[in-house]
Protein backbone atom coordinates (compact mmCIF):
# COMPACT_ATOMS: atom_id res chain seq x y z
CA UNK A 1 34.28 125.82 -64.84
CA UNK A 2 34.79 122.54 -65.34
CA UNK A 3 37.94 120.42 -67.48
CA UNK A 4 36.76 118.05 -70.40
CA UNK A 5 38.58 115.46 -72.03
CA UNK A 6 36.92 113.58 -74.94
CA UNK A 7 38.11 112.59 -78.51
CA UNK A 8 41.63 113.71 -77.91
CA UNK A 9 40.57 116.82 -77.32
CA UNK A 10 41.20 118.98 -73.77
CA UNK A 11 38.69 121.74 -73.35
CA UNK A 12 37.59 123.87 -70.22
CA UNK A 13 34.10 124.52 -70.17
CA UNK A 14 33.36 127.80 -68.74
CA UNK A 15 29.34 129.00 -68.18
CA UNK A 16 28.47 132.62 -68.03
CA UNK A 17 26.15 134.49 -66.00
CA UNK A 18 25.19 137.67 -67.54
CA UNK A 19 26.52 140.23 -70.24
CA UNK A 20 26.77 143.88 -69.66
CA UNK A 21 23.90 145.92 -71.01
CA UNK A 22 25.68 149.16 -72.39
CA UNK A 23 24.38 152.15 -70.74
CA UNK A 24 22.49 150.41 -67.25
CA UNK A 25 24.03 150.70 -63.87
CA UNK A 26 26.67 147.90 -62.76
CA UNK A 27 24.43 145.37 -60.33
CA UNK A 28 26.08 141.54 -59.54
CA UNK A 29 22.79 140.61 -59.85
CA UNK A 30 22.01 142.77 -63.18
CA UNK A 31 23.09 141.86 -66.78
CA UNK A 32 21.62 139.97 -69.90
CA UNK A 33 21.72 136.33 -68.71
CA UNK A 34 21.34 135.22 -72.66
CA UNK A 35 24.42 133.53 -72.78
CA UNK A 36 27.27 130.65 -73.53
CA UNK A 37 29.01 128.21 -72.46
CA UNK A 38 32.51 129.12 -73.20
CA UNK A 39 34.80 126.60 -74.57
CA UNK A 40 38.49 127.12 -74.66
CA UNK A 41 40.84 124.47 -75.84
CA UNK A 42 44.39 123.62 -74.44
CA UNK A 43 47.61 123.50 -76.32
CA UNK A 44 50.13 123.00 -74.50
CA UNK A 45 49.83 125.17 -71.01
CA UNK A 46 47.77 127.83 -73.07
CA UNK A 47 44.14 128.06 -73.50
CA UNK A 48 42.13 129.65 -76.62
CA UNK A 49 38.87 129.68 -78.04
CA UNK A 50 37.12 126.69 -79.70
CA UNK A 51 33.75 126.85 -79.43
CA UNK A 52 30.13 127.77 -77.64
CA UNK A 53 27.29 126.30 -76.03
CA UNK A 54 23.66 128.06 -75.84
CA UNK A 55 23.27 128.03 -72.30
CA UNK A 56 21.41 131.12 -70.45
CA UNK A 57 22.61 132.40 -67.00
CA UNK A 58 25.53 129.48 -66.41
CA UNK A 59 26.29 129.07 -63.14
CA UNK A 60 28.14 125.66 -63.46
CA UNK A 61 29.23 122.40 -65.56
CA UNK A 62 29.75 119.13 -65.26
CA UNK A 63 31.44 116.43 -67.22
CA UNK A 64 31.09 113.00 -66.98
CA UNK A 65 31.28 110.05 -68.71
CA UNK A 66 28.95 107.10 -68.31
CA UNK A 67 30.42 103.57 -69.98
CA UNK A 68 31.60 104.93 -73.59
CA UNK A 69 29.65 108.42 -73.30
CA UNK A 70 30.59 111.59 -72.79
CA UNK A 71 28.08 114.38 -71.07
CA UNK A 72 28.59 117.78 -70.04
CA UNK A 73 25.63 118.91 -67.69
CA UNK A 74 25.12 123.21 -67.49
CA UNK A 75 23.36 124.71 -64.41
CA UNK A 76 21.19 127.42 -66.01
CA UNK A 77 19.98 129.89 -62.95
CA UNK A 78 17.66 132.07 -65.00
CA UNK A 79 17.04 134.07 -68.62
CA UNK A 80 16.37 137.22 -69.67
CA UNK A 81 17.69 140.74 -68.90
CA UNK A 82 15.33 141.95 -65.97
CA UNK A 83 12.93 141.00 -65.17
CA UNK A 84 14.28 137.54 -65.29
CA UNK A 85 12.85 134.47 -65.42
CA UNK A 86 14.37 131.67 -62.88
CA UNK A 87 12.50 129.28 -63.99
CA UNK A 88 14.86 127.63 -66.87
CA UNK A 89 15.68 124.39 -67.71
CA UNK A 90 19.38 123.32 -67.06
CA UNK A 91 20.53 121.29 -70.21
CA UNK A 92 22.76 118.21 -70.05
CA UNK A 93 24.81 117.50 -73.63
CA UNK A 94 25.92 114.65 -75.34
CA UNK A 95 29.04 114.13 -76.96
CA UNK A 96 28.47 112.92 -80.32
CA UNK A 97 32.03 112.63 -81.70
CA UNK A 98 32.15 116.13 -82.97
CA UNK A 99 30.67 118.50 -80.84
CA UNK A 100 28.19 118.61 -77.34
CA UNK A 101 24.38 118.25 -78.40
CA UNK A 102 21.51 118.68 -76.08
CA UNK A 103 20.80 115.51 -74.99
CA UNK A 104 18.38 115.88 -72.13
CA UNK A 105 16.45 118.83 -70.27
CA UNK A 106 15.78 119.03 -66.43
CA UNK A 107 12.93 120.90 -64.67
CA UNK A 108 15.09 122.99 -62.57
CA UNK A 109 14.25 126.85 -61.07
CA UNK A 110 17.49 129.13 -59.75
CA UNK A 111 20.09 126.17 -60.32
CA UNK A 112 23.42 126.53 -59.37
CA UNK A 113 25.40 123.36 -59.80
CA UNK A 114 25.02 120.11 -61.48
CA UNK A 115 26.80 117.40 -60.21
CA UNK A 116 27.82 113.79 -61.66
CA UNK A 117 28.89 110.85 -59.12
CA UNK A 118 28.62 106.76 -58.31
CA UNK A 119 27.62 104.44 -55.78
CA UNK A 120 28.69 100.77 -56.96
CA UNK A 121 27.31 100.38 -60.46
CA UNK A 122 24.80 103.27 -60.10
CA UNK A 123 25.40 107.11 -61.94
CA UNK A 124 23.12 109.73 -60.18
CA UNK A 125 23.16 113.92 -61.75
CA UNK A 126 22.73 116.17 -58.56
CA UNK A 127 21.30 119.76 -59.06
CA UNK A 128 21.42 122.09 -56.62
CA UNK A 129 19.02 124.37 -56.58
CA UNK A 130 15.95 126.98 -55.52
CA UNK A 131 15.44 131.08 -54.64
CA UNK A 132 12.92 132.47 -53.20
CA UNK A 133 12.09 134.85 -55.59
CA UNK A 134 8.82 137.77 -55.00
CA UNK A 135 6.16 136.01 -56.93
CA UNK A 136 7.98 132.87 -57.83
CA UNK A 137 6.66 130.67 -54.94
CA UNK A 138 4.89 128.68 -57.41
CA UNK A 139 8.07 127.58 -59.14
CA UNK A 140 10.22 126.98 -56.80
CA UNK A 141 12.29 123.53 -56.39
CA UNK A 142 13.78 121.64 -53.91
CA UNK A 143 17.37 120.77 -54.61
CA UNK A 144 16.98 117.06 -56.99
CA UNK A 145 18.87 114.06 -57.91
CA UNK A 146 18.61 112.32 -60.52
CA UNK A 147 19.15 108.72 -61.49
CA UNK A 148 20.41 106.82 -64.68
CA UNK A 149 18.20 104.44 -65.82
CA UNK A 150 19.95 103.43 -69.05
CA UNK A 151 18.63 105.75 -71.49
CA UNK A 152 18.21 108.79 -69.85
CA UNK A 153 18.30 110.50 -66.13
CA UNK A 154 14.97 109.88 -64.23
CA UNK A 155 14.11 111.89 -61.11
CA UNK A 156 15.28 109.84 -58.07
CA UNK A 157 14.89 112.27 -54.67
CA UNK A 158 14.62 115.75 -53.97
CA UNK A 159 16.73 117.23 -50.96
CA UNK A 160 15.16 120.18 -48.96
CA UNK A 161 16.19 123.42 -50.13
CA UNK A 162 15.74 127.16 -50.15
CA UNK A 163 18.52 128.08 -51.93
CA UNK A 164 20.72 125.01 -52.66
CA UNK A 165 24.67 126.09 -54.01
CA UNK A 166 26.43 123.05 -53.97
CA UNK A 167 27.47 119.45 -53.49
CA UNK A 168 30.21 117.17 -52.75
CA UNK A 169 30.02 113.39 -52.91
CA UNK A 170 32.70 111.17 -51.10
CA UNK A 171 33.01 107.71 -48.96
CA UNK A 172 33.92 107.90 -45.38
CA UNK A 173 34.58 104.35 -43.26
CA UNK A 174 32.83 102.59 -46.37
CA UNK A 175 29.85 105.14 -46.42
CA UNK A 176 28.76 106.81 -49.09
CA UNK A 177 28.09 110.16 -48.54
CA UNK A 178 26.84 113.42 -49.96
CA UNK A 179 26.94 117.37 -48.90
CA UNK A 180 24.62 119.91 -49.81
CA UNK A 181 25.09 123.45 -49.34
CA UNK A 182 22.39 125.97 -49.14
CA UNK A 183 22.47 129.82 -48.09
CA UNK A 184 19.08 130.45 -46.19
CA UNK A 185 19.08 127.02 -44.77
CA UNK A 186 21.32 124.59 -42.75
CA UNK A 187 24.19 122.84 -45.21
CA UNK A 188 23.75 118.86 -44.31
CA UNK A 189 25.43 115.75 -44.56
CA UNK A 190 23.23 112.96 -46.02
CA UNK A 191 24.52 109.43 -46.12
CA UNK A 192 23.44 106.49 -48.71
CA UNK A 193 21.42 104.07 -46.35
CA UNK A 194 21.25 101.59 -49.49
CA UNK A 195 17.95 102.54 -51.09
CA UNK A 196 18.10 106.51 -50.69
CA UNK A 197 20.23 109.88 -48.87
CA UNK A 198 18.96 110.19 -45.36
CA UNK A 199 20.21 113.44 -43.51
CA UNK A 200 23.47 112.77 -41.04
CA UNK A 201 24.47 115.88 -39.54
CA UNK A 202 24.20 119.59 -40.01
CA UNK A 203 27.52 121.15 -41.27
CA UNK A 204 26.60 125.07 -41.59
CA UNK A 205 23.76 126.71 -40.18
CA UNK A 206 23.47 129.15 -43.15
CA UNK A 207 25.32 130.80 -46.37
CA UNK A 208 27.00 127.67 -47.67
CA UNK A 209 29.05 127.71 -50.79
CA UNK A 210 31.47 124.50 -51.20
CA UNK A 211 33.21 121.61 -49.59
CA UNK A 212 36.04 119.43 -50.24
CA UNK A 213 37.63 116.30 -48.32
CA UNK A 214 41.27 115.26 -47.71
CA UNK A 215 42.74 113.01 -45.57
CA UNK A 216 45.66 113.30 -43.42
CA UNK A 217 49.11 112.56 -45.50
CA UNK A 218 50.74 111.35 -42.42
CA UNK A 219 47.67 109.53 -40.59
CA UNK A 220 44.35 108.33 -41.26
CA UNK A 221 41.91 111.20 -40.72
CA UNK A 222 39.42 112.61 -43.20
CA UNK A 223 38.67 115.95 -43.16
CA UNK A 224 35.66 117.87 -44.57
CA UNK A 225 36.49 121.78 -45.48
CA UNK A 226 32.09 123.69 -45.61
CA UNK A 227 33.25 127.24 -47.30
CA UNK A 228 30.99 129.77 -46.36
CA UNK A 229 30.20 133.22 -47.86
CA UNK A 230 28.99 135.25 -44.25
CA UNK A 231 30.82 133.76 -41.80
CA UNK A 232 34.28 131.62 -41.44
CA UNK A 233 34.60 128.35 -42.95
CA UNK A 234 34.86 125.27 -41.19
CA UNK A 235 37.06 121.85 -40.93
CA UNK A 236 35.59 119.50 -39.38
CA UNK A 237 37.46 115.68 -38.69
CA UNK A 238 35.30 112.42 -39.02
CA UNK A 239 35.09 110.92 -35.99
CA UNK A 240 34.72 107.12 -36.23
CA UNK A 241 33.41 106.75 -32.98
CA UNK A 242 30.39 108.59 -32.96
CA UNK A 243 29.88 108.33 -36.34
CA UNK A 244 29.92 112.08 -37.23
CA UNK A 245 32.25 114.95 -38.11
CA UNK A 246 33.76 117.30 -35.45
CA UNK A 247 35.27 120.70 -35.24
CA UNK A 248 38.68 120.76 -35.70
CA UNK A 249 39.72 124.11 -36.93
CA UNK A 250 37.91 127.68 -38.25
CA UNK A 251 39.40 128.91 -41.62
CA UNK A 252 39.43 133.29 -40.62
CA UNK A 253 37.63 135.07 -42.98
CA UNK A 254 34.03 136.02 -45.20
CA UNK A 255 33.64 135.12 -48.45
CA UNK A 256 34.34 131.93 -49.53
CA UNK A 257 33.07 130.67 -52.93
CA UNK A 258 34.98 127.37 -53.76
CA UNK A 259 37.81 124.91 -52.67
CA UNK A 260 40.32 122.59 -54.03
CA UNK A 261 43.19 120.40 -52.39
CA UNK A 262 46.21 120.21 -54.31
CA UNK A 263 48.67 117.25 -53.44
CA UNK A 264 52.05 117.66 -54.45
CA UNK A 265 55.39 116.29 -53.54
CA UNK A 266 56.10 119.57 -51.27
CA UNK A 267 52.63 118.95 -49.35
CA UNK A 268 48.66 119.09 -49.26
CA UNK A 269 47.62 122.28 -50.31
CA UNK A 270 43.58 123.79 -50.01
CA UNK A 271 42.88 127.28 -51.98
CA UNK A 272 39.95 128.81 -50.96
CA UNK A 273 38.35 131.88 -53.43
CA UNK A 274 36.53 134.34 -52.78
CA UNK A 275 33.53 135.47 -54.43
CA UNK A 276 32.21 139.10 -52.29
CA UNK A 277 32.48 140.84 -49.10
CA UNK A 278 29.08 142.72 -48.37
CA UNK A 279 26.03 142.00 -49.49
CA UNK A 280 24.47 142.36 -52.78
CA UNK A 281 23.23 145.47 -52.50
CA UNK A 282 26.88 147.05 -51.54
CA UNK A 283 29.05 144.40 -52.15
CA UNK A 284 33.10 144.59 -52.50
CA UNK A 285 34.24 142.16 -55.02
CA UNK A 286 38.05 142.73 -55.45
CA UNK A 287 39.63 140.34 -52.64
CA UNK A 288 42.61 138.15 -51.81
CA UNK A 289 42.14 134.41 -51.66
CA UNK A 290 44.30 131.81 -50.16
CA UNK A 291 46.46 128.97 -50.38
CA UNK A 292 46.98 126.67 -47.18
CA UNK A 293 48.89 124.46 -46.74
CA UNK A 294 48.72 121.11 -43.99
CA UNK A 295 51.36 121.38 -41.23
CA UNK A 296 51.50 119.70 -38.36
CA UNK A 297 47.70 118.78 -38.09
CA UNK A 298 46.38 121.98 -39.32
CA UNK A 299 46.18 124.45 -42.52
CA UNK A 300 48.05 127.53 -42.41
CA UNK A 301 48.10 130.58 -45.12
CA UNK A 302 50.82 130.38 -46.56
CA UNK A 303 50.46 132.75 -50.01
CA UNK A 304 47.33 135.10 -50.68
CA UNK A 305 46.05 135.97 -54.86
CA UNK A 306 44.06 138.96 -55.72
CA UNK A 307 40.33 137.85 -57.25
CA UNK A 308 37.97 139.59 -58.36
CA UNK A 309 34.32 138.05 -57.64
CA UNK A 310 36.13 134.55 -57.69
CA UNK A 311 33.91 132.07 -58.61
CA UNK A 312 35.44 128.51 -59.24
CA UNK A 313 39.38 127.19 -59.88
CA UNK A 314 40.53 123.49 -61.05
CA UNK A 315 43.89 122.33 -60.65
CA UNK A 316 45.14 120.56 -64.24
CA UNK A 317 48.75 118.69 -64.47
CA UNK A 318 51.66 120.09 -66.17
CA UNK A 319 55.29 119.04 -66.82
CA UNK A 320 56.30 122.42 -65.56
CA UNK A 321 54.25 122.04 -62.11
CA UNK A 322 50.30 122.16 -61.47
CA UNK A 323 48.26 124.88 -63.46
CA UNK A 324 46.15 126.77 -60.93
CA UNK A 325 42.89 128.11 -63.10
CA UNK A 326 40.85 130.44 -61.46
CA UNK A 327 37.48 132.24 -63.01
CA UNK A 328 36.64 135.70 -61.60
CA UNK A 329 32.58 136.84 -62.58
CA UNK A 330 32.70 140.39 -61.40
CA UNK A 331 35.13 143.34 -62.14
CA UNK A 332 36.28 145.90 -58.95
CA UNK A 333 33.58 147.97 -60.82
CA UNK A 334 31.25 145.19 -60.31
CA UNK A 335 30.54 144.77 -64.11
CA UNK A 336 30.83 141.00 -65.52
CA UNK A 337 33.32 141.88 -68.04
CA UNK A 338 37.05 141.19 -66.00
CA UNK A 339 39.68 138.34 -66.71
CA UNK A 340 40.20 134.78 -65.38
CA UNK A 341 43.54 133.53 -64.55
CA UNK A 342 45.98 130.71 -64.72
CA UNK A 343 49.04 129.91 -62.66
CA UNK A 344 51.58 128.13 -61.91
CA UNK A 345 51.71 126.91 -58.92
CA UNK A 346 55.36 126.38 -57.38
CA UNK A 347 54.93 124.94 -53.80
């Protein structure tokens, strides 16, 4: 899910994974993955329809402007209605003062996020990416990135991957620095060494989901948050000594699928969904998720939500307090058709 603001117009993009097939067992990893982007625009603190984008399989957007241009990148993971076919281009659209038109395809296999960030002067598209699918060895990627070179996105480095989730770009002590999550392989730390990403530090030794960064309202620690699906996500504390991130605190609890920090005038706040418990094969998708907040050096639950296969949130402003939106992908019964959700958040 991902907010989009161009022309005067305030969308939320929303990708889709897979329709129910009327009469086939429920499977998270069944469905017809010919799909849309859905586009819902906001009036006022309400969302409603507006529009579609042919996308198959969505598992994320991204939008992004670049000088006066407006792009919205969609992380296709596969096609077709089993057998499927993960070997799909992702598709990154141009605004062209009306609507999003496909502006540019990239080579991608299993992809799972795009995402859009800068070092000085310099625009580079991330995709995380990869699977390794029974007979698919052939196809397989590494996790890219891309770089702008004026005209269009040009490949610039690939980043070792099996099955690459996510990123999260951010500067630490004047660093530049980028996370990559993967589920079969370590999540690492790369840092910008001026000409190209260079791995740092491991963060996760498997099943990786997200990350996000804060720093410390009342001091000057930064803080990296690695959600994991299997096992208990981490926060680790840059240390500027050594140069590296350190333990600092264990998050209780399997599942993890994203993270955001809210700031507001009450406190730092991190909500962590959930996305399963299980495994695939038996999973449970119906789950609480949480809201911390920072106290006293640390983050402490402080409210739980019910989710249902939670799959991505994005905090939006609001005269009336923050809107909390949060997409679910699975229903209790594990089919895809179930409700997202948008709150108010309080404090």
């Amino acid at each position: 899910m991902q907010p989009v603001e161009v022309d005067g117009l305030h969308l939320l993009a929303i990708p889709q994974l897979a329709y129910d097939v009327p009469g086939t067992p429920a499977h998270m990893n069944g469905g017809d993955s010919e799909t849309d982007v859905l586009l819902l625009r906001r009036d006022g603190d309400r969302f409603e329809p507006w529009g579609t984008l042919p996308a198959p399989g969505g598992e994320d957007a991204e939008f992004f402007t670049i000088g006066e241009r407006s792009f919205l990148a969609v992380a296709s993971i596969r096609t077709g209605a089993g057998p499927y076919d993960f070997h799909v281009p992702s598709t990154l659209f141009e605004w062209d003062g009306a609507r999003f038109a496909p502006f540019q395809l990239l080579d991608t296999f299993a992809a799972k996020q795009c995402r859009h960030f800068r070092i000085a002067d310099r625009h580079f598209l991330a995709v995380a990416q990869g699977l390794p699918v029974p007979g698919e060895e052939a196809h397989h990627r590494s996790s890219a990135i891309y770089a702008w070179d004026g005209r269009t996105f040009v490949h610039f480095q690939d980043i070792p991957s099996r099955a690459g989730y996510n990123w999260h770009a951010f500067t630490v002590d004047g660093t530049a620095m980028l996370a990559h999550a993967d589920h079969l392989a370590p999540s690492v730390l790369y840092r910008w060494d001026g000409r190209q990403f260079t791995a740092h530090q491991d963060l996760a030794e498997a099943a990786g989901r997200a990350f996000t960064t804060f720093e410390d309202p009342l001091g000057a620690d930064t803080y990296l948050v690695v959600a994991c699906i299997q096992h208990a996500s981490r926060v680790l504390r840059w240390d500027a000594t050594s140069g590296y991130f350190v333990e600092h605190q264990r998050l209780a609890g399997a599942g993890a699928r994203e993270l955001t920090v809210m700031r507001t005038p009450r406190g730092l706040y991190l909500v962590r969904v959930n996305f399963i418990h299980g495994t695939p094969a038996d999973p449970t998708a119906a789950l609480m998720s949480q809201i911390y907040q920072w106290h006293r050096g640390r983050l402490e639950v402080v409210d739980e939500f019910p989710t249902s296969g939670g799959t991505d949130l994005t905090v939006l402003d609001s005269p009336d307090g923050p809107l909390l939106v949060q997409t679910n992908a699975l229903a209790p019964d594990l089919r895809f058709a179930t409700h997202s959700h948008v709150y108010r958040f309080l404090g």
